[in-house]
N, C-alpha and C. Protein backbone atom coordinates (compact mmCIF):
# COMPACT_ATOMS: atom_id res chain seq x y z
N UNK A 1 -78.96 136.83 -184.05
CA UNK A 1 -77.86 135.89 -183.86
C UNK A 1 -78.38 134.46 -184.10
N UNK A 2 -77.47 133.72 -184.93
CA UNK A 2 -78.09 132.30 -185.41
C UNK A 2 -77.38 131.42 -184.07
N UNK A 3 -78.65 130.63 -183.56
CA UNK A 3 -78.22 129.71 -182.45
C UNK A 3 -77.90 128.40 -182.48
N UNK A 4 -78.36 128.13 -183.95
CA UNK A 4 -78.48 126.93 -184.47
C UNK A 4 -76.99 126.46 -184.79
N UNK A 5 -76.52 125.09 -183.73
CA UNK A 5 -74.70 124.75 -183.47
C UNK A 5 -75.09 123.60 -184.93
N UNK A 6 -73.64 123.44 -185.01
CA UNK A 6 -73.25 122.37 -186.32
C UNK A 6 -74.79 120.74 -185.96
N UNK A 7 -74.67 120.73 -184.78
CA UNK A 7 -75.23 119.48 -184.07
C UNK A 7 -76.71 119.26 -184.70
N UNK A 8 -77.39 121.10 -183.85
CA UNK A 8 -78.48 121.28 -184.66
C UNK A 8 -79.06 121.07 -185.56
N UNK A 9 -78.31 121.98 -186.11
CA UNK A 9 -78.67 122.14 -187.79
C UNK A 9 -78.42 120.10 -188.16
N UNK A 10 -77.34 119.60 -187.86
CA UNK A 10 -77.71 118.25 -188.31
C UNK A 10 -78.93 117.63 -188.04
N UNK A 11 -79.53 117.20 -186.89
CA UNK A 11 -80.11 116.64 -186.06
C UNK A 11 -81.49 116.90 -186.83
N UNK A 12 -81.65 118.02 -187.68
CA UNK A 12 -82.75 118.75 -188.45
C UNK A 12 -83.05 119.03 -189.77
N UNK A 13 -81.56 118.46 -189.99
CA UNK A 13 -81.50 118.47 -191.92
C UNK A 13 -82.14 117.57 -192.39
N UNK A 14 -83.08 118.46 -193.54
CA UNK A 14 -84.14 117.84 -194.28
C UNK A 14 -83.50 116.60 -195.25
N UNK A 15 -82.67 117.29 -195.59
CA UNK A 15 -81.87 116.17 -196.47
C UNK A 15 -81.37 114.81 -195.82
N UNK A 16 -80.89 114.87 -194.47
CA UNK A 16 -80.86 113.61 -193.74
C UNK A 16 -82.17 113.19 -193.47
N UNK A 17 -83.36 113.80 -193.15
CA UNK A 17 -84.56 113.24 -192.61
C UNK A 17 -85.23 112.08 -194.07
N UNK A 18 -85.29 112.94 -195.09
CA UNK A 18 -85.23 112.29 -195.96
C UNK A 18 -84.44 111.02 -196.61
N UNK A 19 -83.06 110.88 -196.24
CA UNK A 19 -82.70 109.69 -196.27
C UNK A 19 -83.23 108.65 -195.12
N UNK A 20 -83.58 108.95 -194.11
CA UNK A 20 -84.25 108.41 -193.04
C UNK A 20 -85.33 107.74 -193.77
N UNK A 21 -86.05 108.79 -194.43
CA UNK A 21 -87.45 108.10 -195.19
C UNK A 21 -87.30 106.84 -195.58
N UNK A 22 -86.41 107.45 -197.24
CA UNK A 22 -85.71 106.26 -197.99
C UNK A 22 -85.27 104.87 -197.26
N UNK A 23 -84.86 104.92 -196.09
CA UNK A 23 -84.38 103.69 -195.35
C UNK A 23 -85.47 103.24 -194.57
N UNK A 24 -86.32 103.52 -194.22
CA UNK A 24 -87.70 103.26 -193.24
C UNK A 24 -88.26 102.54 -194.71
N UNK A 25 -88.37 103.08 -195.67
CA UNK A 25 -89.26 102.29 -196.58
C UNK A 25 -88.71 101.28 -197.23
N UNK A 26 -87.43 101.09 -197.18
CA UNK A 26 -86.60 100.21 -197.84
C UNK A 26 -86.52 101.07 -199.50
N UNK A 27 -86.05 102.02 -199.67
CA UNK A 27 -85.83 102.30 -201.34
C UNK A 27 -84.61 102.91 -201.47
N UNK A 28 -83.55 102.15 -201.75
CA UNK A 28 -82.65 102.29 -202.33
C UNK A 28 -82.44 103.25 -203.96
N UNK A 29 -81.70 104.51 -203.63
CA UNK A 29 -82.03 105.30 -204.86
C UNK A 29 -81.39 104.62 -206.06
N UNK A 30 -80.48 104.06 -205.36
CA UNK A 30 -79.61 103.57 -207.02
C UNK A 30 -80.54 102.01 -207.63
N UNK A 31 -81.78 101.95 -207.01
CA UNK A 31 -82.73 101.10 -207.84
C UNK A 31 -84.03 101.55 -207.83
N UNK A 32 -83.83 103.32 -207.86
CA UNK A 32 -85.18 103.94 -208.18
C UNK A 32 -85.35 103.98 -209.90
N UNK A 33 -86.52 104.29 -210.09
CA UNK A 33 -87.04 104.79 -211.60
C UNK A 33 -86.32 106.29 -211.88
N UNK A 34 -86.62 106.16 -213.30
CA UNK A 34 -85.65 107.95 -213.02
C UNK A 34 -87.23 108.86 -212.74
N UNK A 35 -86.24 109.81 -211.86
CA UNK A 35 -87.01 111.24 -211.25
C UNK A 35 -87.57 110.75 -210.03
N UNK A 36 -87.92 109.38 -209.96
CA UNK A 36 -88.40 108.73 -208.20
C UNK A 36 -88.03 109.54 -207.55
N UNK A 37 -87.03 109.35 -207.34
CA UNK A 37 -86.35 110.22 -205.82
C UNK A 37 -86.61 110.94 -206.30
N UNK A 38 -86.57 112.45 -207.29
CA UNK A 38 -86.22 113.79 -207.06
C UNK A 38 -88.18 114.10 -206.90
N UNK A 39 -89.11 112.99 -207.47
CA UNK A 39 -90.40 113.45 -207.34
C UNK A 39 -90.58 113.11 -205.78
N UNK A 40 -90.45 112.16 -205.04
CA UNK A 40 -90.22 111.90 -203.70
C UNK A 40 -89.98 112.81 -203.00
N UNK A 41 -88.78 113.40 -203.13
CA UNK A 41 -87.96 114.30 -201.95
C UNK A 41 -89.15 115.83 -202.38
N UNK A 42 -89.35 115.79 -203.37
CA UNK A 42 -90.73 117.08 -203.45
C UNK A 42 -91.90 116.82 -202.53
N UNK A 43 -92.57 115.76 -203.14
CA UNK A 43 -93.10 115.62 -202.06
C UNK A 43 -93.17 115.34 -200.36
N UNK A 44 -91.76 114.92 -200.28
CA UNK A 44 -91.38 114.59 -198.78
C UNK A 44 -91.44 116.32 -198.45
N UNK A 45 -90.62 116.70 -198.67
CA UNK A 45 -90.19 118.75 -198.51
C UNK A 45 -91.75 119.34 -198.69
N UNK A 46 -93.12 119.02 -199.28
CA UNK A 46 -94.24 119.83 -199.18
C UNK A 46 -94.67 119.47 -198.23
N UNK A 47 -94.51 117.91 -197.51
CA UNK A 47 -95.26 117.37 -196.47
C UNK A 47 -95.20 118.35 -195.58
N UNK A 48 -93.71 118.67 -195.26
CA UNK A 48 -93.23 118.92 -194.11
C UNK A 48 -93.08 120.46 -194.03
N UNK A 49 -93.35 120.96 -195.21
CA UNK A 49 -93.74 122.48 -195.02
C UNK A 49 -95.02 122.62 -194.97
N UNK A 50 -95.85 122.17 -195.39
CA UNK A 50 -97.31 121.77 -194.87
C UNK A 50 -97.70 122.05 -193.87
N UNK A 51 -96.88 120.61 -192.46
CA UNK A 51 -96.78 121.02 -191.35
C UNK A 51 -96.45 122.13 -190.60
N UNK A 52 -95.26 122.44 -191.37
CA UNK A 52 -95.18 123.83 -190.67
C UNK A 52 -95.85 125.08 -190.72
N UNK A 53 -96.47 124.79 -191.42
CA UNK A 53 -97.74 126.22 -192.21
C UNK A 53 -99.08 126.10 -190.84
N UNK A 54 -99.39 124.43 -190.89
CA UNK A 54 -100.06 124.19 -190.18
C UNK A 54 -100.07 124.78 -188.58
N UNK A 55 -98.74 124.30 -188.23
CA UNK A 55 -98.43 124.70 -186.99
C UNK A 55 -98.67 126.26 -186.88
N UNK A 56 -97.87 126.73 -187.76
CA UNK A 56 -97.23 128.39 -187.50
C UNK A 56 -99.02 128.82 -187.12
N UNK A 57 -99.66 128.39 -188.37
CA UNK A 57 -100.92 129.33 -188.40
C UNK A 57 -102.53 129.03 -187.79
N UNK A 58 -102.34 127.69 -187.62
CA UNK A 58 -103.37 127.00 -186.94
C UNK A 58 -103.11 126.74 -185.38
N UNK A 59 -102.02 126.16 -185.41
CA UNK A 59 -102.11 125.20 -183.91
C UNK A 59 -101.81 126.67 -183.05
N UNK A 60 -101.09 127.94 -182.97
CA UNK A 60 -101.13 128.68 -181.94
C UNK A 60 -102.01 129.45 -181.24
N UNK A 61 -102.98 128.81 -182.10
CA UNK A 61 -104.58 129.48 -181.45
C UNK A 61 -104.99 128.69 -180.57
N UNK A 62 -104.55 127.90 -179.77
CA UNK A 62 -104.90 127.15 -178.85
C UNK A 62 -104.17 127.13 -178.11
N UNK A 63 -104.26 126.68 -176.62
CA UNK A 63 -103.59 126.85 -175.36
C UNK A 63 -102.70 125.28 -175.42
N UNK A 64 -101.70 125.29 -174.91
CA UNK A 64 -100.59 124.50 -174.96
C UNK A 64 -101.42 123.21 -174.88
N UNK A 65 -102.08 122.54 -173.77
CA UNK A 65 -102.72 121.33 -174.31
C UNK A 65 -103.71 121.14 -174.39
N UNK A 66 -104.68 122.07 -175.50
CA UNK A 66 -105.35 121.37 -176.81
C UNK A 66 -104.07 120.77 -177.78
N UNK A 67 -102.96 122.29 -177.96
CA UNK A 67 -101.68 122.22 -178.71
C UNK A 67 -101.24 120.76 -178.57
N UNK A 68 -101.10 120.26 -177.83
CA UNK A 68 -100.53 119.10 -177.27
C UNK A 68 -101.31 117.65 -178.43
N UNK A 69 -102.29 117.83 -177.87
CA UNK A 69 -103.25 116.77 -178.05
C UNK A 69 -103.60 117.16 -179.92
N UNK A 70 -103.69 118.01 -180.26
CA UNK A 70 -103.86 118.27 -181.85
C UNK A 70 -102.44 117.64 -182.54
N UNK A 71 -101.52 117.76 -181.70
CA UNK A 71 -99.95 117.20 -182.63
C UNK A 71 -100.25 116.00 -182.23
N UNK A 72 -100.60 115.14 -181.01
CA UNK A 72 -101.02 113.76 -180.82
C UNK A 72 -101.50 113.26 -182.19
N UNK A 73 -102.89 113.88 -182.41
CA UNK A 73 -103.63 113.71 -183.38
C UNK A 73 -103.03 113.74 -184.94
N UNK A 74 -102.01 113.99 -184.93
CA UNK A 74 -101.50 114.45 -186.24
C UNK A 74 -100.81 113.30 -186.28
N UNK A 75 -99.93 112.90 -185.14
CA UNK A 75 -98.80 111.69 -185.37
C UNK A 75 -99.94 110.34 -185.28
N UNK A 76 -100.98 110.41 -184.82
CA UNK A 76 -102.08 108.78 -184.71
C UNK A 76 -102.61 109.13 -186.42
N UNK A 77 -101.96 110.02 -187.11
CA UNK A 77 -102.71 109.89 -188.07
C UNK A 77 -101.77 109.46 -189.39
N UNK A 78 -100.74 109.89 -188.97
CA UNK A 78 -99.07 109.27 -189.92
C UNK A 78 -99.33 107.57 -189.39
N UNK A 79 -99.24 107.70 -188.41
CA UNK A 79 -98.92 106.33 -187.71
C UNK A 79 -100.18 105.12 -188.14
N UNK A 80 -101.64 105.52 -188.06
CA UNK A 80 -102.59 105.08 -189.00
C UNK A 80 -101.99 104.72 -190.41
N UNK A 81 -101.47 106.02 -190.88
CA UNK A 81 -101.24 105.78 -192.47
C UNK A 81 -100.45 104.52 -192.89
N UNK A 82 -99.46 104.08 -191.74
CA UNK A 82 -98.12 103.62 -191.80
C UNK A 82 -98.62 102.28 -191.63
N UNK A 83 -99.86 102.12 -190.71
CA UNK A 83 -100.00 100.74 -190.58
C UNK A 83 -101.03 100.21 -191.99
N UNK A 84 -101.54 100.86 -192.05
CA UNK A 84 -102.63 100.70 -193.41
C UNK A 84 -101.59 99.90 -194.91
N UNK A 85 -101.11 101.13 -194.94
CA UNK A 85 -99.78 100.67 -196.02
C UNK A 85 -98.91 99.48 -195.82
N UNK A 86 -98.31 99.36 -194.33
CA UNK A 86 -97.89 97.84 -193.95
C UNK A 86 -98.88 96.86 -194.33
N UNK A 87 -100.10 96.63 -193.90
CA UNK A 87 -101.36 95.81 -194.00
C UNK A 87 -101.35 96.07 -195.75
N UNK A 88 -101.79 96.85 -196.23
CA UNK A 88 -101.56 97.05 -197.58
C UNK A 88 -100.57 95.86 -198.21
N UNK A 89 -99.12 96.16 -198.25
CA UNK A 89 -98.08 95.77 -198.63
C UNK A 89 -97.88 94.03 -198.77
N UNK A 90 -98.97 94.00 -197.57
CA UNK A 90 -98.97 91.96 -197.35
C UNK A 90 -100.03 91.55 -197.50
């Protein structure tokens, strides 16, 4: 039985997360290069199946908090990336 309500499934659509992206970075598609976005949203969609590969097959070998502290580690490491690239950018 699928549990997943209209709300859900929003709250989780890749396709909205991805416009999320687009607006966090400031890139407006209708002043992308052609294929930008469609090479983008590929790579946005491997990131994030990535992660989930990661999770499914790595992180459940550990007890809830190492679990804990390894996803810590994962977001200080986006969040690193994010400031680098800001600093970058200026």
């Amino acid at each position: 039985m699928n549990k997943l309500t209209p709300q859900i499934k929003a709250q989780f659509s890749l396709d909205a997360k991805f416009q999320e992206y687009l607006d966090m970075v400031g890139l407006n598609p209708e002043n992308a290069a052609p294929n930008q976005i469609q090479e983008m949203k590929r790579a946005f969609i491997a990131g994030i199946g990535m992660v989930q590969v990661l999770t499914r097959d790595s992180l459940t070998e550990y007890d809830d908090d190492t679990g804990v502290e390894i996803l810590q580690y994962l977001m200080d490491q986006v969040t690193q990336f994010w400031i680098k690239e800001a600093e970058r950018q200026n």
